[in-house]
PDB file of N, CA and C in Angstrom:
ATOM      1  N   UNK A   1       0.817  -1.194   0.000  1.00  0.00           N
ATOM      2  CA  UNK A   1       0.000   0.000   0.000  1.00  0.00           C
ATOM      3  C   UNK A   1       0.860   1.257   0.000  1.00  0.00           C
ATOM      4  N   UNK A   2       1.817   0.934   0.973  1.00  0.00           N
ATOM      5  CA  UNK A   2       2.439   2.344   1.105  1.00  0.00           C
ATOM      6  C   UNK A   2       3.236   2.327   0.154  1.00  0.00           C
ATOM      7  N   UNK A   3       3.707   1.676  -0.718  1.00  0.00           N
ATOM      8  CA  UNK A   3       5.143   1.220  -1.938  1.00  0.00           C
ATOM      9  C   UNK A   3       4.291   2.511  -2.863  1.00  0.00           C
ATOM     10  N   UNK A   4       3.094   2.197  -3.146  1.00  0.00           N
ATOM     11  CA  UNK A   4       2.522   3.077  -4.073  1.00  0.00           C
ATOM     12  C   UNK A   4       2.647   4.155  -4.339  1.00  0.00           C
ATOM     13  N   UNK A   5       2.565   4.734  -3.002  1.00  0.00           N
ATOM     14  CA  UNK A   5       2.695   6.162  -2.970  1.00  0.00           C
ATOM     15  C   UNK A   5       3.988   6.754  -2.692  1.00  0.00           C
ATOM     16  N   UNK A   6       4.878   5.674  -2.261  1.00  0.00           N
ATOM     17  CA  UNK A   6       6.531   6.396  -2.082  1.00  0.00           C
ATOM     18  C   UNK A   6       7.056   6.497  -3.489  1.00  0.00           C
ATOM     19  N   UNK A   7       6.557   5.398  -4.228  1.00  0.00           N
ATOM     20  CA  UNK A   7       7.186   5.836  -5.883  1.00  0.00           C
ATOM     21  C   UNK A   7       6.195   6.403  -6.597  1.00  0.00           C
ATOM     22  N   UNK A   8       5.588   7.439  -6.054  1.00  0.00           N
ATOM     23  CA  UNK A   8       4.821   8.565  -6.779  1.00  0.00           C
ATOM     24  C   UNK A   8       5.669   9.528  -6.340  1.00  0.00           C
ATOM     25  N   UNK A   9       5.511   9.775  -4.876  1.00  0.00           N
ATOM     26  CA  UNK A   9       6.351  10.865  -4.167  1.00  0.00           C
ATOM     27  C   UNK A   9       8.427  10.818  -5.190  1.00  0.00           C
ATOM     28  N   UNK A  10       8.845  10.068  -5.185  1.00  0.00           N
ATOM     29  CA  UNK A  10       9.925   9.406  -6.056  1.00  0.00           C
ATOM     30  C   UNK A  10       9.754   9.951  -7.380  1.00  0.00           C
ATOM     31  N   UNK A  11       9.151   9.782  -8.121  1.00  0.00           N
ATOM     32  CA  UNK A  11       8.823  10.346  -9.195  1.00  0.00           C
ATOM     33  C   UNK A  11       8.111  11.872  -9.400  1.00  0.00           C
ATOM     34  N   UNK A  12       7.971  12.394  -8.179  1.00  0.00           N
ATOM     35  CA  UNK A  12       7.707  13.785  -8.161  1.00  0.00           C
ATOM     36  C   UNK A  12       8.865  14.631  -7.781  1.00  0.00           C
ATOM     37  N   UNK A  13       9.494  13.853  -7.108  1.00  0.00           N
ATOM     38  CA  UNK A  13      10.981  14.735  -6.720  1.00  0.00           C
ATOM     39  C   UNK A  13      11.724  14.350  -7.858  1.00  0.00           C
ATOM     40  N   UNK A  14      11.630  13.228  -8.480  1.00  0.00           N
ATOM     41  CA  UNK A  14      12.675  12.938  -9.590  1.00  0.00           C
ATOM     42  C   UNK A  14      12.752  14.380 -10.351  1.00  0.00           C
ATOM     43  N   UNK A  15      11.462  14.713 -11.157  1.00  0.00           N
ATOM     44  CA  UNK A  15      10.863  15.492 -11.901  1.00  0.00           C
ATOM     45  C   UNK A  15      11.300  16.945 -11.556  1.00  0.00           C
ATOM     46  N   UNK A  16      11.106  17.410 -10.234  1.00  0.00           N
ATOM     47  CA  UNK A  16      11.608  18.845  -9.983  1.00  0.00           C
ATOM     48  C   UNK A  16      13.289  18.652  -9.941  1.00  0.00           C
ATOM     49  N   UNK A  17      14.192  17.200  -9.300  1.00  0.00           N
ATOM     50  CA  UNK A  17      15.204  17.513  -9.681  1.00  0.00           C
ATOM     51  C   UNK A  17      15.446  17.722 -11.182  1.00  0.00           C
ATOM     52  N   UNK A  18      15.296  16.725 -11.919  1.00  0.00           N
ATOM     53  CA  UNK A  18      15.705  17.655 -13.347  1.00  0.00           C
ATOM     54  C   UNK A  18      15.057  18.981 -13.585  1.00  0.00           C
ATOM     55  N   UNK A  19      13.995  19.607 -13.242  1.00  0.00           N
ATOM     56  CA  UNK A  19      14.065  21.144 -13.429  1.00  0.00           C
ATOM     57  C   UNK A  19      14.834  21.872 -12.998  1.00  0.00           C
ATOM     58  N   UNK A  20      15.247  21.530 -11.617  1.00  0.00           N
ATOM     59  CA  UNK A  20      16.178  22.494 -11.303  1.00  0.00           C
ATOM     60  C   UNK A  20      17.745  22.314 -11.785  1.00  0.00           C
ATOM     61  N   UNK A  21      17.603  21.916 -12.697  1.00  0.00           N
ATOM     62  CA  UNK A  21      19.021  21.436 -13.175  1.00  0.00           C
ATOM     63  C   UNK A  21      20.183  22.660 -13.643  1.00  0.00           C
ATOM     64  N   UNK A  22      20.986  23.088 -12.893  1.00  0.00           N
ATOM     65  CA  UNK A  22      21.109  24.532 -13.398  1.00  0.00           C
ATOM     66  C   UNK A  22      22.355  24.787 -14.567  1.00  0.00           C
ATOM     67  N   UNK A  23      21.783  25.584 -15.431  1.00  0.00           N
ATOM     68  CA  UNK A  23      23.133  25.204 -16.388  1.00  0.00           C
ATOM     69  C   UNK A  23      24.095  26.674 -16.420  1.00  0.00           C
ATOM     70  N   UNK A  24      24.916  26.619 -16.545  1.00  0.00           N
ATOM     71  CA  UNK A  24      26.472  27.515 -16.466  1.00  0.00           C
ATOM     72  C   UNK A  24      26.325  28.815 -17.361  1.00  0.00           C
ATOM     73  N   UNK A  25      26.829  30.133 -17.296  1.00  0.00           N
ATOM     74  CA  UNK A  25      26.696  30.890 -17.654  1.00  0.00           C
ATOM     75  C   UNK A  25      27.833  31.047 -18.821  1.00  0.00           C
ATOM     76  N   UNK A  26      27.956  31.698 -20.089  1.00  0.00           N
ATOM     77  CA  UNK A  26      29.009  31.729 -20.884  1.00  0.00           C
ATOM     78  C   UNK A  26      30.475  32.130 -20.351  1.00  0.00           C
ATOM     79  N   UNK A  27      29.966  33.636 -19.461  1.00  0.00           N
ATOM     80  CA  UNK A  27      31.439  34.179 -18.780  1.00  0.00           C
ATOM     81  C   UNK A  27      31.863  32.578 -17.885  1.00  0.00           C
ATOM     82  N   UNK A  28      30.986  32.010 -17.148  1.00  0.00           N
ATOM     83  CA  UNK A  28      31.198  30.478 -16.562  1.00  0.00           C
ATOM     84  C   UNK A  28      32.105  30.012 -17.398  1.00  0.00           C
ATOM     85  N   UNK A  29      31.941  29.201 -18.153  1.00  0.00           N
ATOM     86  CA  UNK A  29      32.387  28.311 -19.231  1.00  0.00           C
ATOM     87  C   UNK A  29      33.471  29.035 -19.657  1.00  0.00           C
ATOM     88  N   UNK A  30      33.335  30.128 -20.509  1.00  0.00           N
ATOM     89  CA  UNK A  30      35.194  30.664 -20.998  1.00  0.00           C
ATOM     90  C   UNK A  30      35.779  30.374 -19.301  1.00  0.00           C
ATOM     91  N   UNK A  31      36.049  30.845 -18.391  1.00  0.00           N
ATOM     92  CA  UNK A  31      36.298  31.136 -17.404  1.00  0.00           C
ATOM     93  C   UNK A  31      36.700  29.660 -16.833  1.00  0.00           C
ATOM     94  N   UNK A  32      36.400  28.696 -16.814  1.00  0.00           N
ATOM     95  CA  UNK A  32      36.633  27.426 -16.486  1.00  0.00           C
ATOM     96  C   UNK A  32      37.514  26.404 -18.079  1.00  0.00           C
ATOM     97  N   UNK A  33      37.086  26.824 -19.181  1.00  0.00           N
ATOM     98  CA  UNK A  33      37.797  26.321 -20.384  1.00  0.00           C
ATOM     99  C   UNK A  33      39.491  27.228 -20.297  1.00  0.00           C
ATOM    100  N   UNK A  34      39.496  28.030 -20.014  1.00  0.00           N
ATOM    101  CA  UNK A  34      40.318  29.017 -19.946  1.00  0.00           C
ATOM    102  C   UNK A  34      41.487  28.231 -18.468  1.00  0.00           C
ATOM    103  N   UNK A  35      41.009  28.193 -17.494  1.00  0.00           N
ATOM    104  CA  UNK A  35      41.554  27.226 -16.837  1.00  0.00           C
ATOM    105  C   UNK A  35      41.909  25.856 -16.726  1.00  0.00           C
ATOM    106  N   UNK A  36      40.951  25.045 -17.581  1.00  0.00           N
ATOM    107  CA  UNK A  36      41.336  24.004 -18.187  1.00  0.00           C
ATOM    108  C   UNK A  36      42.420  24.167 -19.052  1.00  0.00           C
ATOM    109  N   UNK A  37      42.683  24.980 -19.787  1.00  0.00           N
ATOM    110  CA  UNK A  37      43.683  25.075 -20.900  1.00  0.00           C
ATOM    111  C   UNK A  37      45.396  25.295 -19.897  1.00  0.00           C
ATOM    112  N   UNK A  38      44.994  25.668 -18.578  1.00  0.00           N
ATOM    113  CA  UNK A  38      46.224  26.060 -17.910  1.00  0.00           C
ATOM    114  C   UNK A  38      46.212  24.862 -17.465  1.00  0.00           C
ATOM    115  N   UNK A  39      45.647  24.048 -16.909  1.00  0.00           N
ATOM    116  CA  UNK A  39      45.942  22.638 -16.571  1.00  0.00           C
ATOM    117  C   UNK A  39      44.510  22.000 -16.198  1.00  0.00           C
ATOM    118  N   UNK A  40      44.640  20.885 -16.396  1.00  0.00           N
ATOM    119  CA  UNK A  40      43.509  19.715 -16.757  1.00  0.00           C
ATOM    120  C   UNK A  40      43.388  18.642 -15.464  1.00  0.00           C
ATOM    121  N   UNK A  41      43.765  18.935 -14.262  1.00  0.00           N
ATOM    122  CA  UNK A  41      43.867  18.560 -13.255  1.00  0.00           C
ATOM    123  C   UNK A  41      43.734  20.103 -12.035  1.00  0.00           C
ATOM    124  N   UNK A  42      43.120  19.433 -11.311  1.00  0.00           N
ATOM    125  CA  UNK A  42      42.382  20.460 -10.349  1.00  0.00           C
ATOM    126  C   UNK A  42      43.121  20.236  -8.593  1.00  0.00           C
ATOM    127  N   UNK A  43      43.856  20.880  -8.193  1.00  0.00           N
ATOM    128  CA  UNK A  43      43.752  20.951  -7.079  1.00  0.00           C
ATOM    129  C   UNK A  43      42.995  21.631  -6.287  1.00  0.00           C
ATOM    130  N   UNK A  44      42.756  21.115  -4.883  1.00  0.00           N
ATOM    131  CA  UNK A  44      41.629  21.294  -3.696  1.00  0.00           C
ATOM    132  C   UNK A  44      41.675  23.227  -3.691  1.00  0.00           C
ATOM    133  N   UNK A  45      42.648  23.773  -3.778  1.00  0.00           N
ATOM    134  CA  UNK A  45      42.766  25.523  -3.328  1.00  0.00           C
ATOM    135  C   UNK A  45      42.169  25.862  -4.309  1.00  0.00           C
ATOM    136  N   UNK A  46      42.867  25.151  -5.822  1.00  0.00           N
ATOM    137  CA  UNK A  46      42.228  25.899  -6.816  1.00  0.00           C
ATOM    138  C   UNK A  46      41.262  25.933  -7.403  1.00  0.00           C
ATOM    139  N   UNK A  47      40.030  24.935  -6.961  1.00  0.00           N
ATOM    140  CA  UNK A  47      39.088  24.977  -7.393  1.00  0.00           C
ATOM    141  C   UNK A  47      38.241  25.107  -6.180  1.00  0.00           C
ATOM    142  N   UNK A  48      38.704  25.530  -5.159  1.00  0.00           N
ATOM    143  CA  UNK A  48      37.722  26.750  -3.879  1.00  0.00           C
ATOM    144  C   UNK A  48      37.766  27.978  -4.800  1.00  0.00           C
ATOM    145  N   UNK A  49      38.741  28.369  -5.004  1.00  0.00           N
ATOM    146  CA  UNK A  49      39.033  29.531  -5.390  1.00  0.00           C
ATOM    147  C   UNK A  49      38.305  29.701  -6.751  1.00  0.00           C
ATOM    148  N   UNK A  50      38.530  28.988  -7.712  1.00  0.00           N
ATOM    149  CA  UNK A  50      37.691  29.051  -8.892  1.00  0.00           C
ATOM    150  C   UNK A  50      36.260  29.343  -8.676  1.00  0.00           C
ATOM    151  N   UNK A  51      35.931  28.254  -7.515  1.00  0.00           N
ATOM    152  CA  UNK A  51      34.594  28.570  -7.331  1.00  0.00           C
ATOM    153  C   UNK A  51      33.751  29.806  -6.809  1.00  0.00           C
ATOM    154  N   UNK A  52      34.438  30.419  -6.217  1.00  0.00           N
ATOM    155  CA  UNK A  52      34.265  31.050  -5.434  1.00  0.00           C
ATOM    156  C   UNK A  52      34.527  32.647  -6.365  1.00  0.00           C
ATOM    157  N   UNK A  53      35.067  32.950  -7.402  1.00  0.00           N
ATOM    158  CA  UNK A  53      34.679  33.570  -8.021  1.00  0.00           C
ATOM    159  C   UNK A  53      33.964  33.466  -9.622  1.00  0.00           C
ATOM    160  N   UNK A  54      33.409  32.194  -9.846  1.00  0.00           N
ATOM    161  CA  UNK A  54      32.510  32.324 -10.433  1.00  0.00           C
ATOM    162  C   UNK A  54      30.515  31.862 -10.134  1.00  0.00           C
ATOM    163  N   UNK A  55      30.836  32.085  -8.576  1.00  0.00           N
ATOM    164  CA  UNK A  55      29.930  31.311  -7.622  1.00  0.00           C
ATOM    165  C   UNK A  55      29.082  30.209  -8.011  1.00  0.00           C
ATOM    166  N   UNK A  56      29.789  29.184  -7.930  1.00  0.00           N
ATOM    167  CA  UNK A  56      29.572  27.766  -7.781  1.00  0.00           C
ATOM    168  C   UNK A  56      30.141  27.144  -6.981  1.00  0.00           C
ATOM    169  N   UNK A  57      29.550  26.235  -6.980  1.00  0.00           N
ATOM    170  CA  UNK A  57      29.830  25.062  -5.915  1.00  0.00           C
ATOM    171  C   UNK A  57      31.175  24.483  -6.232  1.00  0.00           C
ATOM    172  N   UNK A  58      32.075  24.024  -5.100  1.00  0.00           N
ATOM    173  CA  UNK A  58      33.525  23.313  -5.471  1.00  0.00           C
ATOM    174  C   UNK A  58      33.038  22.117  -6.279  1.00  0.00           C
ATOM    175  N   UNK A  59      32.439  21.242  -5.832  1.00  0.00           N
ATOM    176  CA  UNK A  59      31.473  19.847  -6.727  1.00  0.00           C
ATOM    177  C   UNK A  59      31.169  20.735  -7.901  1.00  0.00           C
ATOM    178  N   UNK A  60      30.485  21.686  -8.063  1.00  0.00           N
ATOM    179  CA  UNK A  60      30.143  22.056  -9.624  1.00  0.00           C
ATOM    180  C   UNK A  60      31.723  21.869 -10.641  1.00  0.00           C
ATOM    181  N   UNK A  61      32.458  22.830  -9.645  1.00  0.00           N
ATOM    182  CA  UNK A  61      33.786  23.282 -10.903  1.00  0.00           C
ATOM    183  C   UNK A  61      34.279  21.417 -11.095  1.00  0.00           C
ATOM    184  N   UNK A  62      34.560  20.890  -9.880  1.00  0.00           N
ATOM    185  CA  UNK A  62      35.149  19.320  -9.883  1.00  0.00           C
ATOM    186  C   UNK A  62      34.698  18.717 -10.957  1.00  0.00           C
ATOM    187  N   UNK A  63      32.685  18.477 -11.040  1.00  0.00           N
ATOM    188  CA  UNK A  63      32.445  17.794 -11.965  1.00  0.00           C
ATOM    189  C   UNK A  63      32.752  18.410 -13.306  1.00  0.00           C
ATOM    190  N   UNK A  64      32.586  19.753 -13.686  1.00  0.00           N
ATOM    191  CA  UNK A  64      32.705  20.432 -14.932  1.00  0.00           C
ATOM    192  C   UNK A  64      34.164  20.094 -15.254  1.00  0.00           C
ATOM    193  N   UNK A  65      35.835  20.137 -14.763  1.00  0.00           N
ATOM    194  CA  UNK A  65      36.259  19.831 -15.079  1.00  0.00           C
ATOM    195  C   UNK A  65      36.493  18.104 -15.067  1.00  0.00           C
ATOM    196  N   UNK A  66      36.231  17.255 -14.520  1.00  0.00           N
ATOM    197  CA  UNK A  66      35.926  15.804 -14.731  1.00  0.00           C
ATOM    198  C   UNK A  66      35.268  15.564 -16.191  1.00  0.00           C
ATOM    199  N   UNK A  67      34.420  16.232 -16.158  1.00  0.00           N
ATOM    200  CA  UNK A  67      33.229  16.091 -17.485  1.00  0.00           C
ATOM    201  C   UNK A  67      34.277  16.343 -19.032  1.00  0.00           C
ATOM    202  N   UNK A  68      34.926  17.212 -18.675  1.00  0.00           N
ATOM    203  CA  UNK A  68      35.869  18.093 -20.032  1.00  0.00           C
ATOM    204  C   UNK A  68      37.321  17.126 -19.767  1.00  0.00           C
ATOM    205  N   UNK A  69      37.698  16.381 -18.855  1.00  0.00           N
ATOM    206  CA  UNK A  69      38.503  15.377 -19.120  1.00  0.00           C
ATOM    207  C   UNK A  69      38.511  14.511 -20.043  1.00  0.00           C
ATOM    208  N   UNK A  70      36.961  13.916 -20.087  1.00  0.00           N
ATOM    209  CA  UNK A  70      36.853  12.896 -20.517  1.00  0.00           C
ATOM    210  C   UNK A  70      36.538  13.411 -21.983  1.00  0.00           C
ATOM    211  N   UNK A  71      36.000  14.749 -22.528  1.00  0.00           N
ATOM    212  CA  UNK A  71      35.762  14.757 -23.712  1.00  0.00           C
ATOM    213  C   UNK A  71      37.160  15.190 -24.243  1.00  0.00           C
ATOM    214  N   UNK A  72      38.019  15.487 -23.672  1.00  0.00           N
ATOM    215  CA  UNK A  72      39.304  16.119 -24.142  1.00  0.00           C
ATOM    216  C   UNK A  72      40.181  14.517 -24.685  1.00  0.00           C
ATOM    217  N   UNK A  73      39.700  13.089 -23.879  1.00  0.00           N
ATOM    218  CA  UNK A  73      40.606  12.261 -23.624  1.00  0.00           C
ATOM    219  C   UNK A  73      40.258  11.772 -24.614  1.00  0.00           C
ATOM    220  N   UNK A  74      38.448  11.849 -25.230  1.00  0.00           N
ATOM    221  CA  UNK A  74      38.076  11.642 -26.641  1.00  0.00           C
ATOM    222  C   UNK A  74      38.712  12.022 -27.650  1.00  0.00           C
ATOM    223  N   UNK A  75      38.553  12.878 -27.870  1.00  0.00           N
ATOM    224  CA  UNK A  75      39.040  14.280 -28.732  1.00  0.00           C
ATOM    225  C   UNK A  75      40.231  13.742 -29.235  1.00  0.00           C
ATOM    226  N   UNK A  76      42.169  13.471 -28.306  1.00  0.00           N
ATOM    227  CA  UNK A  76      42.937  12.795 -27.692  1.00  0.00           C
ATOM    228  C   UNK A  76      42.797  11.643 -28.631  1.00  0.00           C
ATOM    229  N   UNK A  77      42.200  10.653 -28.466  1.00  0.00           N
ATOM    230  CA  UNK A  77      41.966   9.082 -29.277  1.00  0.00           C
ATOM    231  C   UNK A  77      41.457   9.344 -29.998  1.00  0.00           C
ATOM    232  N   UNK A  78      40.651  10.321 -30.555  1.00  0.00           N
ATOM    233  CA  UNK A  78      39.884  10.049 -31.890  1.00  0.00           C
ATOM    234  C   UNK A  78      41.281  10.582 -33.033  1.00  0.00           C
ATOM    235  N   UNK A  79      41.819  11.762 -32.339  1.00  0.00           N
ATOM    236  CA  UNK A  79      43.095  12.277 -32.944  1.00  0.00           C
ATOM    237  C   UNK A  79      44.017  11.171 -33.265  1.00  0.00           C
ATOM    238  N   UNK A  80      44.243  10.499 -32.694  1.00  0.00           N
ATOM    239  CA  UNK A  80      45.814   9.675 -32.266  1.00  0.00           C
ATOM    240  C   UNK A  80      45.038   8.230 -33.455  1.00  0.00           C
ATOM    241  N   UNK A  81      43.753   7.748 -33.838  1.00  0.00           N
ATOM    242  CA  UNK A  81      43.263   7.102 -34.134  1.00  0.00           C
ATOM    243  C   UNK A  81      43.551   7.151 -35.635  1.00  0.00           C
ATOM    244  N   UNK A  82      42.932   8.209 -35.993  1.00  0.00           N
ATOM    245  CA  UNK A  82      43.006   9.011 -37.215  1.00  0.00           C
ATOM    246  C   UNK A  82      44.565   9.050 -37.613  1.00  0.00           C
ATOM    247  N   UNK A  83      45.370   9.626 -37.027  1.00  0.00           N
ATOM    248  CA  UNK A  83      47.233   9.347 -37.356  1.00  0.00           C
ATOM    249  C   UNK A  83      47.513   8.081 -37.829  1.00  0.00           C
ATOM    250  N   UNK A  84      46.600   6.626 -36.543  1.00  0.00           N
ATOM    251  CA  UNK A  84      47.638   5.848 -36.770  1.00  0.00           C
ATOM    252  C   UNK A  84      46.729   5.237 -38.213  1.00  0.00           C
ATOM    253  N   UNK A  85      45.851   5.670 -38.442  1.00  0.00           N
ATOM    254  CA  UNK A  85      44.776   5.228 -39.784  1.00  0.00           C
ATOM    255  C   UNK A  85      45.502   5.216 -41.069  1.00  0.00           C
ATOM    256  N   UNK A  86      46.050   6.979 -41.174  1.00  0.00           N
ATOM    257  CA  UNK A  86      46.455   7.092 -42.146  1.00  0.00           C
ATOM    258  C   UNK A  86      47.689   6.965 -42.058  1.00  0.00           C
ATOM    259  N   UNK A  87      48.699   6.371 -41.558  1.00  0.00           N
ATOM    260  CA  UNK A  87      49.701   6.046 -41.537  1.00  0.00           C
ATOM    261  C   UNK A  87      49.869   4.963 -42.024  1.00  0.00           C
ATOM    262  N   UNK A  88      49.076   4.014 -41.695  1.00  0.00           N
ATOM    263  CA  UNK A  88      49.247   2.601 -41.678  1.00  0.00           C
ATOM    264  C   UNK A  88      48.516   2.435 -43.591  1.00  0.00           C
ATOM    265  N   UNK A  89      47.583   3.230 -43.965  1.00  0.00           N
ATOM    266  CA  UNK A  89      47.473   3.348 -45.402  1.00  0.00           C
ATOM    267  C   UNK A  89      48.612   3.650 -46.136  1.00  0.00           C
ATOM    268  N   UNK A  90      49.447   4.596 -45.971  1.00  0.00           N
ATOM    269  CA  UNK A  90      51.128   4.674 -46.795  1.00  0.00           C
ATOM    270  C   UNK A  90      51.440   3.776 -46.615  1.00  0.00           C
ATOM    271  N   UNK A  91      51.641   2.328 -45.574  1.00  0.00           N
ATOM    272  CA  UNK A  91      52.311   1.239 -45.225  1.00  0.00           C
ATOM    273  C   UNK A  91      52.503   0.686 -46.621  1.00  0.00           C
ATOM    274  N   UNK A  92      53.167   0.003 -46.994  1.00  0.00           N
ATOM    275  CA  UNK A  92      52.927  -1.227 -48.139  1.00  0.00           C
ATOM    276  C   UNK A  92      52.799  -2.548 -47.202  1.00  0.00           C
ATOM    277  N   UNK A  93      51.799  -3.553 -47.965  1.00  0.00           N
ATOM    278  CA  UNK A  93      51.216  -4.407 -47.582  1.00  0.00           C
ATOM    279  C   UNK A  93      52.264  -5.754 -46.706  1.00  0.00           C
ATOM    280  N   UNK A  94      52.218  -6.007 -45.446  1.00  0.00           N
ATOM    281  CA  UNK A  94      53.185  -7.105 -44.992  1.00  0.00           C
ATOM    282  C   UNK A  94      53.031  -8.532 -45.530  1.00  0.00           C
ATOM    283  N   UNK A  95      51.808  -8.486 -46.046  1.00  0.00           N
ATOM    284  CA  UNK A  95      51.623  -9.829 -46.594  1.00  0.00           C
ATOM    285  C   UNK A  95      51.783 -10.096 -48.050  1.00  0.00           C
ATOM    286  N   UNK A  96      52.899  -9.104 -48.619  1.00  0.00           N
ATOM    287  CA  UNK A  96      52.880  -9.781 -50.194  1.00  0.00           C
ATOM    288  C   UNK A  96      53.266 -11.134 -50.475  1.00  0.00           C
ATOM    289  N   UNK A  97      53.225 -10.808 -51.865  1.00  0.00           N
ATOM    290  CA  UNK A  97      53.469 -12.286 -52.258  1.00  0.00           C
ATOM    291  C   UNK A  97      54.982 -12.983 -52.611  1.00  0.00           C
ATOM    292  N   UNK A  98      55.530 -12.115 -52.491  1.00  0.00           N
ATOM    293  CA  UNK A  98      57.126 -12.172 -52.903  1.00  0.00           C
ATOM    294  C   UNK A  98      57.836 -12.899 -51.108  1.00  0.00           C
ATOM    295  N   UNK A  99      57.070 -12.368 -49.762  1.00  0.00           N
ATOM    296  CA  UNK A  99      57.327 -12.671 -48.846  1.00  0.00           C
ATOM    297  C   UNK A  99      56.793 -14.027 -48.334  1.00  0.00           C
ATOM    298  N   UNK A 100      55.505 -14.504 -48.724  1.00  0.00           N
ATOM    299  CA  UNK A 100      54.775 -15.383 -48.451  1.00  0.00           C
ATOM    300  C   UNK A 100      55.148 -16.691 -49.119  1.00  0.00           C
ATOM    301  N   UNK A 101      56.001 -16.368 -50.705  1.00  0.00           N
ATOM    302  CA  UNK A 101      57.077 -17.642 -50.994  1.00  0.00           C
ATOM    303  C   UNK A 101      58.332 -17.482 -50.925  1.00  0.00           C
ATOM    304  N   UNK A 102      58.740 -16.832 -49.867  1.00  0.00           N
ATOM    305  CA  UNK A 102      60.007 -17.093 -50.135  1.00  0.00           C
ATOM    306  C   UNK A 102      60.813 -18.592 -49.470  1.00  0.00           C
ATOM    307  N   UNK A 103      61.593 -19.209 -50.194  1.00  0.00           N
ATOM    308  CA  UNK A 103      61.960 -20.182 -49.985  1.00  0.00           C
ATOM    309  C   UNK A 103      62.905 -20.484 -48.859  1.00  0.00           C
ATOM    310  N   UNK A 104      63.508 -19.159 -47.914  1.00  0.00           N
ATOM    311  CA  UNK A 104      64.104 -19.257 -46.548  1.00  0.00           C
ATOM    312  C   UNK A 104      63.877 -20.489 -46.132  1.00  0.00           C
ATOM    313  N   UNK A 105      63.031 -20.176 -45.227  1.00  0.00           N
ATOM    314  CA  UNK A 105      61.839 -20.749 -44.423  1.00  0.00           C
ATOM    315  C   UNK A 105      60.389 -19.687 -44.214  1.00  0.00           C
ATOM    316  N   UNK A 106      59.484 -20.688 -43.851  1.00  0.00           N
ATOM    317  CA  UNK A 106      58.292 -20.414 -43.697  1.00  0.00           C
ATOM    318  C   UNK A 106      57.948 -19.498 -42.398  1.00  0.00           C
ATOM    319  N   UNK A 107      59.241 -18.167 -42.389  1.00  0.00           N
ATOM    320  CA  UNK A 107      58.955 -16.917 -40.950  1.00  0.00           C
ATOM    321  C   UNK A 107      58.212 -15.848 -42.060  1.00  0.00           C
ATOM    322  N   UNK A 108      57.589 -14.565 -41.538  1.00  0.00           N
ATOM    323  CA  UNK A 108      56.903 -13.674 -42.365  1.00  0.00           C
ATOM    324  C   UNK A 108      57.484 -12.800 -41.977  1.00  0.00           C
ATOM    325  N   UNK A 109      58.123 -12.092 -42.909  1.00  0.00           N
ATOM    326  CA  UNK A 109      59.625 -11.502 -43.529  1.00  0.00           C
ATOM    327  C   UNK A 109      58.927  -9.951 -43.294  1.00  0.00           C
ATOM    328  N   UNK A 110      59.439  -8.738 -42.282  1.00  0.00           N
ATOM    329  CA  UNK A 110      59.096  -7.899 -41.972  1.00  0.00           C
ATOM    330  C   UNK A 110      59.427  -6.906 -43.388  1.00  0.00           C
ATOM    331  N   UNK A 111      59.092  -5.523 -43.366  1.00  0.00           N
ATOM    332  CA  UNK A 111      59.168  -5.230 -44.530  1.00  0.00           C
ATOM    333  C   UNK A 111      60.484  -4.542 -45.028  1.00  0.00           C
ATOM    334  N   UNK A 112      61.139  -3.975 -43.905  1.00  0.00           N
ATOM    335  CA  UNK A 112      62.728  -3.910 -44.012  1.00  0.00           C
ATOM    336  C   UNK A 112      63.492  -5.435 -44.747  1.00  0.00           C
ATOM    337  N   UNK A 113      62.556  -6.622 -44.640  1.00  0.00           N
ATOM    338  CA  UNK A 113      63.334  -7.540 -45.398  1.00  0.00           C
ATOM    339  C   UNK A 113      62.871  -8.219 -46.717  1.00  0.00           C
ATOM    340  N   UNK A 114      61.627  -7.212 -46.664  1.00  0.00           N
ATOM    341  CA  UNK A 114      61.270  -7.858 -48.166  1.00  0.00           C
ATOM    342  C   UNK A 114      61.670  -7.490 -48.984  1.00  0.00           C
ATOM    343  N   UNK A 115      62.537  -8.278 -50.264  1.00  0.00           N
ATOM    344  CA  UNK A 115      62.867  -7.588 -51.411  1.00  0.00           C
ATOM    345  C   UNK A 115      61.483  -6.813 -52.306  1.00  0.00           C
ATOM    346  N   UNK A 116      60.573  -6.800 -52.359  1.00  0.00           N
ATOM    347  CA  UNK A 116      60.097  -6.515 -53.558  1.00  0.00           C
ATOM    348  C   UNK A 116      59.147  -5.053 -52.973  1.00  0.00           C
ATOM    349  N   UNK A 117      59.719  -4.380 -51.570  1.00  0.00           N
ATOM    350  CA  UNK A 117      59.408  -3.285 -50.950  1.00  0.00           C
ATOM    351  C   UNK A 117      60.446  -2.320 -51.425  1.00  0.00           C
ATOM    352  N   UNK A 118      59.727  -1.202 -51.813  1.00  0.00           N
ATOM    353  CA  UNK A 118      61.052  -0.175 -52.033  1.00  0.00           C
ATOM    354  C   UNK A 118      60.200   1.210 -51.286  1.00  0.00           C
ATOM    355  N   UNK A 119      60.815   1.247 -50.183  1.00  0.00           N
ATOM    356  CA  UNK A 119      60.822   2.327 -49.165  1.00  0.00           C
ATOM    357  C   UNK A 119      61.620   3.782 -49.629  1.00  0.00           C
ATOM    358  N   UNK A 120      60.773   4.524 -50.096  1.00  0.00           N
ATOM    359  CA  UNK A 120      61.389   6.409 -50.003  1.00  0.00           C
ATOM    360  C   UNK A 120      61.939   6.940 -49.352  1.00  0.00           C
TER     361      UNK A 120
END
């Protein structure tokens, strides 16, 4: 009986928390990107202090920079992804065919040792 009405009450506070969800002001944001750019790790003084003149909460600035870690660390791998992409397209192929018979023995001949690679 009572379950009923605690997950109504539950779902009424759910509801005003996301309204009150408060979002950051622009001078905010330059003002914290701007400090991110000086360093991407937060110590305890400096983000009282951050907070405290752009009045927010120390937890606000913490999570805002936490949040921009992780899209920076994206950003980061999608970059480094893309390099090793097109890098590995200039490669010439390790599996030719000049390597795959050669009559040595049956090891797979890196491309510094394949004859029929000619490196620029």
């Amino acid at each position: 009986m009572l379950d009923g009405l605690d997950e109504e009450d539950s779902l009424e506070e759910g509801v005003q928390a996301t309204k009150k969800k408060m979002r950051l002001s622009m001078h905010q944001v330059k003002a914290l990107e701007k400090n991110f750019d000086v360093g991407n790790k937060l110590e305890p003084e400096r983000k009282v202090k951050l907070a405290e003149e752009l009045g927010l909460q120390p937890r606000q600035v913490a999570i805002w920079f936490q949040n921009r870690r992780a899209i920076w660390k994206t950003k980061v791998l999608e970059k480094d992804y893309a390099m090793l992409k097109a890098n590995r397209e200039k490669e010439p192929p390790r599996n030719c065919s000049d390597c795959l018979n050669s009559p040595s023995d049956n090891r797979q001949l890196s491309g510094d040792d394949c004859p029929s690679v000619v490196f620029n």
